[in-house]
N, C-alpha and C. Protein backbone atom coordinates (compact mmCIF):
# COMPACT_ATOMS: atom_id res chain seq x y z
N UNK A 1 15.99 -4.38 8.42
CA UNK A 1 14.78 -3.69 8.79
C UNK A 1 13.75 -3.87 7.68
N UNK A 2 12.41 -3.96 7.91
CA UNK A 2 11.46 -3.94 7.03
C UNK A 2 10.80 -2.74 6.93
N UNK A 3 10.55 -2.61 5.66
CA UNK A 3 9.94 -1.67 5.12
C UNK A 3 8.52 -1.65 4.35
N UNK A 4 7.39 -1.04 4.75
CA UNK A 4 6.04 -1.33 4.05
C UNK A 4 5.99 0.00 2.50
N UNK A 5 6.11 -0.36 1.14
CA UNK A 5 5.93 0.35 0.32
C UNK A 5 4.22 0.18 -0.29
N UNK A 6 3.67 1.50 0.00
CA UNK A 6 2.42 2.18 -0.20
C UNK A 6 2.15 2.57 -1.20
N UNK A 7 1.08 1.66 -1.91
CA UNK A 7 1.29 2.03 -3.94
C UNK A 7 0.23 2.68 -4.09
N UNK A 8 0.03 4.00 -4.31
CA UNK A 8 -1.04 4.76 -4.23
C UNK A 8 -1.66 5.25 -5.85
N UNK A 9 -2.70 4.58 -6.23
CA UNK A 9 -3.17 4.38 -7.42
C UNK A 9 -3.85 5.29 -8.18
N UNK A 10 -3.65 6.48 -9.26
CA UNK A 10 -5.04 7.07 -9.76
C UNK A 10 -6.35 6.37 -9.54
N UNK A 11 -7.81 6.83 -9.31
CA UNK A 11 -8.65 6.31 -9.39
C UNK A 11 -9.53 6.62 -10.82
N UNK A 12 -9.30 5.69 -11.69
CA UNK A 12 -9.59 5.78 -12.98
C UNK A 12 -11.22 5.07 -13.36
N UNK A 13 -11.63 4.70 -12.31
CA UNK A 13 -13.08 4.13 -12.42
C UNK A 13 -12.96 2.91 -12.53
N UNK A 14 -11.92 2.17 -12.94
CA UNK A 14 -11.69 0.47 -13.20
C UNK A 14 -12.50 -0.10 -12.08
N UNK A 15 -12.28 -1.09 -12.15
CA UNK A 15 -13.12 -1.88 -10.97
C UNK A 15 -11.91 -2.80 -10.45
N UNK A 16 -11.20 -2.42 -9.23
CA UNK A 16 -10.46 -3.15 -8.66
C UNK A 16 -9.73 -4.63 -8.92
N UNK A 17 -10.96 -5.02 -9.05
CA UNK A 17 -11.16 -6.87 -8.55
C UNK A 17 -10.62 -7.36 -10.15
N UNK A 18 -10.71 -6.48 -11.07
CA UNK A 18 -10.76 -6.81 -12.71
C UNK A 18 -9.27 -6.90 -13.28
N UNK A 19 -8.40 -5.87 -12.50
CA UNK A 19 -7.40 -5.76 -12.83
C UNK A 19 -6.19 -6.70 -12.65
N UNK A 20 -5.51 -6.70 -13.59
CA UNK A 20 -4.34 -7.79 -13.36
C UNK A 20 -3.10 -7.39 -13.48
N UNK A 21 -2.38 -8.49 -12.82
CA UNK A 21 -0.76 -8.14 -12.45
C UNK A 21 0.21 -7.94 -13.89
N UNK A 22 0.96 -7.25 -14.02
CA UNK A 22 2.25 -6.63 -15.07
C UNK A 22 2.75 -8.25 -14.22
N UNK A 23 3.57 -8.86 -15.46
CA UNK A 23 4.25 -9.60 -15.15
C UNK A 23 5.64 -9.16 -14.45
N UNK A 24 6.00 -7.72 -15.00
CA UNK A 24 6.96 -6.97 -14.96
C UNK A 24 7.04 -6.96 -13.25
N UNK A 25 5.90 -6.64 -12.68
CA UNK A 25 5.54 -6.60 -11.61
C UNK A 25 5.40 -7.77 -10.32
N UNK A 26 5.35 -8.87 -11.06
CA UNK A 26 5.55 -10.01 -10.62
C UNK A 26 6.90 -10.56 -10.61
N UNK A 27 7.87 -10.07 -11.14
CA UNK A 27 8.91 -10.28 -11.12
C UNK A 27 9.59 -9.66 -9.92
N UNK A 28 9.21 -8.39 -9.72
CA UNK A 28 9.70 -7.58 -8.62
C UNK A 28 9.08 -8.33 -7.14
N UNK A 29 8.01 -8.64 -7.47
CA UNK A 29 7.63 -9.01 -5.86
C UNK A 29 8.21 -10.35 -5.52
N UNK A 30 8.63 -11.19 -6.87
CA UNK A 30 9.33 -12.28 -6.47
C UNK A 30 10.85 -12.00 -6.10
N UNK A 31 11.47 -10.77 -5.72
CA UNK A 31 12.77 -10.57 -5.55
C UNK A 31 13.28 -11.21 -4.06
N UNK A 32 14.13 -11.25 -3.56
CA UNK A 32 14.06 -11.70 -2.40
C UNK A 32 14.01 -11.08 -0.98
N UNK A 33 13.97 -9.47 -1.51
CA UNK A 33 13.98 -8.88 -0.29
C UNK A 33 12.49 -8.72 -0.38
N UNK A 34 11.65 -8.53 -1.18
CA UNK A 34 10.30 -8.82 -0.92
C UNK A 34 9.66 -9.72 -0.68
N UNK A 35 9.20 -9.41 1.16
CA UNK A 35 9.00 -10.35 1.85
C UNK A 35 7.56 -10.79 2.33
N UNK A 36 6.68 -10.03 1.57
CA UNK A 36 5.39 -10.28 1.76
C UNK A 36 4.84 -9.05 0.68
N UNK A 37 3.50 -9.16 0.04
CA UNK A 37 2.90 -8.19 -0.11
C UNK A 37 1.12 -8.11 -0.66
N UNK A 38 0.61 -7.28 -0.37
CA UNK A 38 -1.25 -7.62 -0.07
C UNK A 38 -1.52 -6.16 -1.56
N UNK A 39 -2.74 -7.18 -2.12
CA UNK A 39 -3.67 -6.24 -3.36
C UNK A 39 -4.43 -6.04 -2.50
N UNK A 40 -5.68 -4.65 -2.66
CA UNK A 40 -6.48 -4.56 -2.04
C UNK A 40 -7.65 -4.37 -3.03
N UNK A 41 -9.16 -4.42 -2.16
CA UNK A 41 -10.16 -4.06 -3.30
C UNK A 41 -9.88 -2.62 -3.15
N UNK A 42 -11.35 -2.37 -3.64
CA UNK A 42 -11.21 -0.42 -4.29
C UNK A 42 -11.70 0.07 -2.99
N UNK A 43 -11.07 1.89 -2.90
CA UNK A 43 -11.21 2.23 -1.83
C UNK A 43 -12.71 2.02 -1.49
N UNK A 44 -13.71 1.89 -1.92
CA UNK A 44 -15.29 2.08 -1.95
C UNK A 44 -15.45 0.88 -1.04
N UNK A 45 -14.75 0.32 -1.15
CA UNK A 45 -15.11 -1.35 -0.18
C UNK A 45 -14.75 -0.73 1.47
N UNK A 46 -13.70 -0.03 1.74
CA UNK A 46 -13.40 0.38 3.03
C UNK A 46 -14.22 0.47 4.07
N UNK A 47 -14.26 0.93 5.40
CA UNK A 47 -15.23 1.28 6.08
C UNK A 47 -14.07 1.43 7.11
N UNK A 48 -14.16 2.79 7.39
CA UNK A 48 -13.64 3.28 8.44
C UNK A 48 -14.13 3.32 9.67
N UNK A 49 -13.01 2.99 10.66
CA UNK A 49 -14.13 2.86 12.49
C UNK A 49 -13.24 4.31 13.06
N UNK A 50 -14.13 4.98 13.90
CA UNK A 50 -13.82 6.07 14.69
C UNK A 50 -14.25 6.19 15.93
N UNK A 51 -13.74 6.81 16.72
CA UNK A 51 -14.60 7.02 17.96
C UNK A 51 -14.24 8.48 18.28
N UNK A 52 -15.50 9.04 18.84
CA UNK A 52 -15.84 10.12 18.93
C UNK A 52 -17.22 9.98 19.79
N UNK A 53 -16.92 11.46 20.81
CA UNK A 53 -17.80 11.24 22.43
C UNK A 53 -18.42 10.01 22.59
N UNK A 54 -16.87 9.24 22.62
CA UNK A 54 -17.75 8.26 23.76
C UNK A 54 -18.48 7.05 22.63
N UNK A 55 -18.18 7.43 21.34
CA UNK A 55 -19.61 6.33 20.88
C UNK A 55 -17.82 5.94 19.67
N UNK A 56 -18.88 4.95 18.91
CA UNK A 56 -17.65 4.01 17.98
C UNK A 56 -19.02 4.77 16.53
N UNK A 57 -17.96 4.79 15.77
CA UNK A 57 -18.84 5.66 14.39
C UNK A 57 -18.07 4.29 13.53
N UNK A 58 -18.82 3.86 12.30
CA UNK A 58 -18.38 3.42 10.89
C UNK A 58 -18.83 4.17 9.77
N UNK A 59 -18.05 4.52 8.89
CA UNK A 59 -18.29 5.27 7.67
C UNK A 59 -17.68 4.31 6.90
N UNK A 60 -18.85 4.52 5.86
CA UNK A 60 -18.42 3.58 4.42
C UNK A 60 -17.04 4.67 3.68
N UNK A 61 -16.31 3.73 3.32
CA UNK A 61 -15.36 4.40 2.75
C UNK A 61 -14.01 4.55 3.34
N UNK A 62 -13.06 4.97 2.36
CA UNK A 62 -11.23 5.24 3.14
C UNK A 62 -11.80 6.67 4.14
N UNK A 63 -10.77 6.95 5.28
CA UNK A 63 -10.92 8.13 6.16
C UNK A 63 -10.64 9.19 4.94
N UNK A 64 -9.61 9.18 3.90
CA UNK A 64 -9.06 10.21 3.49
C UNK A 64 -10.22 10.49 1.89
N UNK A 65 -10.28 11.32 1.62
CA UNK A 65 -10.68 11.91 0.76
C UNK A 65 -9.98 11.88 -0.17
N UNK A 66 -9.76 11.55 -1.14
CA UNK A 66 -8.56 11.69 -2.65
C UNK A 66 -8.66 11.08 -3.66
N UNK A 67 -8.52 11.50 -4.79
CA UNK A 67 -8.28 10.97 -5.83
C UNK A 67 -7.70 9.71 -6.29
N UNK A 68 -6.98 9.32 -5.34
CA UNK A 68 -5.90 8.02 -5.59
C UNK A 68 -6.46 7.39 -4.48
N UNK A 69 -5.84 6.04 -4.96
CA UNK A 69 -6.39 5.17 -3.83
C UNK A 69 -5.29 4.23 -3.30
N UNK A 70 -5.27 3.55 -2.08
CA UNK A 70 -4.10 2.74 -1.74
C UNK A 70 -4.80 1.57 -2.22
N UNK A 71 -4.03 1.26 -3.48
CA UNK A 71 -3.93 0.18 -4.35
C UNK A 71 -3.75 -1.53 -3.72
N UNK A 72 -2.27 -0.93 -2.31
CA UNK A 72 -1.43 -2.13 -1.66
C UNK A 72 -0.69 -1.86 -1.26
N UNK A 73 0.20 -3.05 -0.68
CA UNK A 73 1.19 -2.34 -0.43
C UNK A 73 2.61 -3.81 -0.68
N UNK A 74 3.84 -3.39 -0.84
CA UNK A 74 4.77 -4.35 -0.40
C UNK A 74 5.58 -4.28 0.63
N UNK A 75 6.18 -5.37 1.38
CA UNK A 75 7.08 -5.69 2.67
C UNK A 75 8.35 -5.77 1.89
N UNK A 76 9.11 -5.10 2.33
CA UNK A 76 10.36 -4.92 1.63
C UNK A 76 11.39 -5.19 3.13
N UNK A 77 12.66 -6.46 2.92
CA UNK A 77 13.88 -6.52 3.77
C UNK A 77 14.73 -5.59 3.24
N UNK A 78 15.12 -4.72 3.67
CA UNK A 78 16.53 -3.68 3.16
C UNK A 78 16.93 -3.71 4.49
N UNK A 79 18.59 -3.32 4.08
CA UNK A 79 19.31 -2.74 5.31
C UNK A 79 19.26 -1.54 5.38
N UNK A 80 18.77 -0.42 4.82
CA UNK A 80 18.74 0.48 4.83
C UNK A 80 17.35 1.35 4.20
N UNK A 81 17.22 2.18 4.21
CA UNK A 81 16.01 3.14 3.40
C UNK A 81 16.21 2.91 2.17
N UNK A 82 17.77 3.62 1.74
CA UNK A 82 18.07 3.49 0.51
C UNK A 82 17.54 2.38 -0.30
N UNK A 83 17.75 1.36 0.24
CA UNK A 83 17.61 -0.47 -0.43
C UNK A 83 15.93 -0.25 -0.53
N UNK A 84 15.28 0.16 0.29
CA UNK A 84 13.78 0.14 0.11
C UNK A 84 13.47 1.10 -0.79
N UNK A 85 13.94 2.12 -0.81
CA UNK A 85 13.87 3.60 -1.80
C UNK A 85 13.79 2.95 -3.46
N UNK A 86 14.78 2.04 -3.40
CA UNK A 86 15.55 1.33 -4.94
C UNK A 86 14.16 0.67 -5.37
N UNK A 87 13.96 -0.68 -4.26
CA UNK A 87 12.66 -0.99 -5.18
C UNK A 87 11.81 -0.34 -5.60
N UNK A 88 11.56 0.75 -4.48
CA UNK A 88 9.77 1.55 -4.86
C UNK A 88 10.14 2.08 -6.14
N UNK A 89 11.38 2.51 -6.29
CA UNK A 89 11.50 3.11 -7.47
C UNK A 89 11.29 2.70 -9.32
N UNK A 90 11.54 1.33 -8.76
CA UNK A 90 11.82 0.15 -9.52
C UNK A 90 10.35 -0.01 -9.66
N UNK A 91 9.42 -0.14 -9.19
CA UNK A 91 7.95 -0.26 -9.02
C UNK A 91 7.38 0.92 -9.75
N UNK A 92 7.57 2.01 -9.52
CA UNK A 92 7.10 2.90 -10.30
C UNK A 92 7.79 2.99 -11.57
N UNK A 93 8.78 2.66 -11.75
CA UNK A 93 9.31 2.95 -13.35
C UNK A 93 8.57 1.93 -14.40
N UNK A 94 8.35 1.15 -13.53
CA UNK A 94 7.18 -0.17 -14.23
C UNK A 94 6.25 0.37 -14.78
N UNK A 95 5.71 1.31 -14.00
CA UNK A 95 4.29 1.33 -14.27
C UNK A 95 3.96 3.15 -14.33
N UNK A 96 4.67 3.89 -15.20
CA UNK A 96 4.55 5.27 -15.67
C UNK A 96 2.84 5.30 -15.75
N UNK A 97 2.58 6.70 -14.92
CA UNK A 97 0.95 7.28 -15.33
C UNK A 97 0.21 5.84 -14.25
N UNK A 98 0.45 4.75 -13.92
CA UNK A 98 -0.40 4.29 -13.35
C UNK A 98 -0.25 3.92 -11.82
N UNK A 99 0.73 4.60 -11.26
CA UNK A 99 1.22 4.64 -9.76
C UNK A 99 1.53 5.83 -9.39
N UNK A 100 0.52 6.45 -8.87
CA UNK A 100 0.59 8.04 -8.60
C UNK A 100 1.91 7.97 -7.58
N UNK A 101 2.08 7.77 -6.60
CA UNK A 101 3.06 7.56 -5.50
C UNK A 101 3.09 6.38 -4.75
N UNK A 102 4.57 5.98 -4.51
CA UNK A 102 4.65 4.75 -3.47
C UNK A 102 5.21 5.65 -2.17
N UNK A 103 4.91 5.17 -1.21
CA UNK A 103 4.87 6.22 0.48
C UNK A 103 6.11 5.07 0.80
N UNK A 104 7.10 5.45 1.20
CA UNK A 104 7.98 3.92 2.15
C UNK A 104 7.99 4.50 3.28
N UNK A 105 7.66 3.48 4.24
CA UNK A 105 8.06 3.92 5.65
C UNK A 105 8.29 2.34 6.21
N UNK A 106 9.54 2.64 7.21
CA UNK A 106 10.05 1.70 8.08
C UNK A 106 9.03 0.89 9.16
N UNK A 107 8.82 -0.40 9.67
CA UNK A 107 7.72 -1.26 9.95
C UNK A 107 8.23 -1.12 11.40
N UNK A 108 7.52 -0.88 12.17
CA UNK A 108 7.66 -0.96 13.63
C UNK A 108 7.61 -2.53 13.98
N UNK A 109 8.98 -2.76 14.92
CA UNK A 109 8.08 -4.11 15.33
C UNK A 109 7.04 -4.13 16.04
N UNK A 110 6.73 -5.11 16.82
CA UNK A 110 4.91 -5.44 16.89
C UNK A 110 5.61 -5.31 18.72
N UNK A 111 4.60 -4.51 18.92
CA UNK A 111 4.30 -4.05 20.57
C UNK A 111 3.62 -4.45 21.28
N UNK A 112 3.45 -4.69 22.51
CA UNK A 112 1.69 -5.29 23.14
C UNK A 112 2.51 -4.40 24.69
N UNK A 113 1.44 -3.64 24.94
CA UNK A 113 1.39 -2.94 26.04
C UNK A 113 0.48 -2.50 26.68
N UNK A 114 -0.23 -2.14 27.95
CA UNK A 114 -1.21 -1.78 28.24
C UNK A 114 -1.63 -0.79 28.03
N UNK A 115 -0.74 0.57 27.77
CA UNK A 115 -0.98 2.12 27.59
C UNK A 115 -1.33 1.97 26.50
């Protein structure tokens, strides 16, 4: 099963685009159960789409309000939670004070339906 781990970042004012990879960190994503994984810019780049009566809204910015920002995320193969639990953990011990929380949740496969 795949797993998407959610690296949720203090927002310390840095400028996204500036920052660079922990080699420490590069080591982990080269593991083999990590099977994909995306940097993102800063939440400020976002633009959220909504709809509401009837009309489509864009707001500059993430939907959520917070302090931290979703940094990225990694695709993790585990057979289990546990196995995905291990890396995130492994990810944050890397990087003390600069990974507020990693979120894991299990990847739905991909659906196409009319409803």
């Amino acid at each position: 099963m795949q797993y998407a781990l959610l690296i949720y970042n203090p927002d310390d004012g840095t400028d996204q685009a500036q920052r660079t990879m922990d080699p420490d960190i590069a080591e982990i994503l080269a593991l083999p159960d990590v099977t994909g994984w995306i940097r993102l810019h800063a939440a400020g780049s976002a633009t959220t789409v909504s709809h509401r009566e009837g009309r489509t809204l864009l707001t500059d910015g993430p939907f959520v309000d917070s302090k931290e920002f979703l940094g990225g995320l990694v695709v993790v193969e585990a057979s289990n939670l546990d196995g995905a639990l291990a890396v995130a953990a492994e990810l944050q011990e890397l990087r003390p004070g600069r990974v507020v929380a990693i979120e894991v949740r299990p990847i739905r496969d991909a659906e196409i339906s009319g409803a």
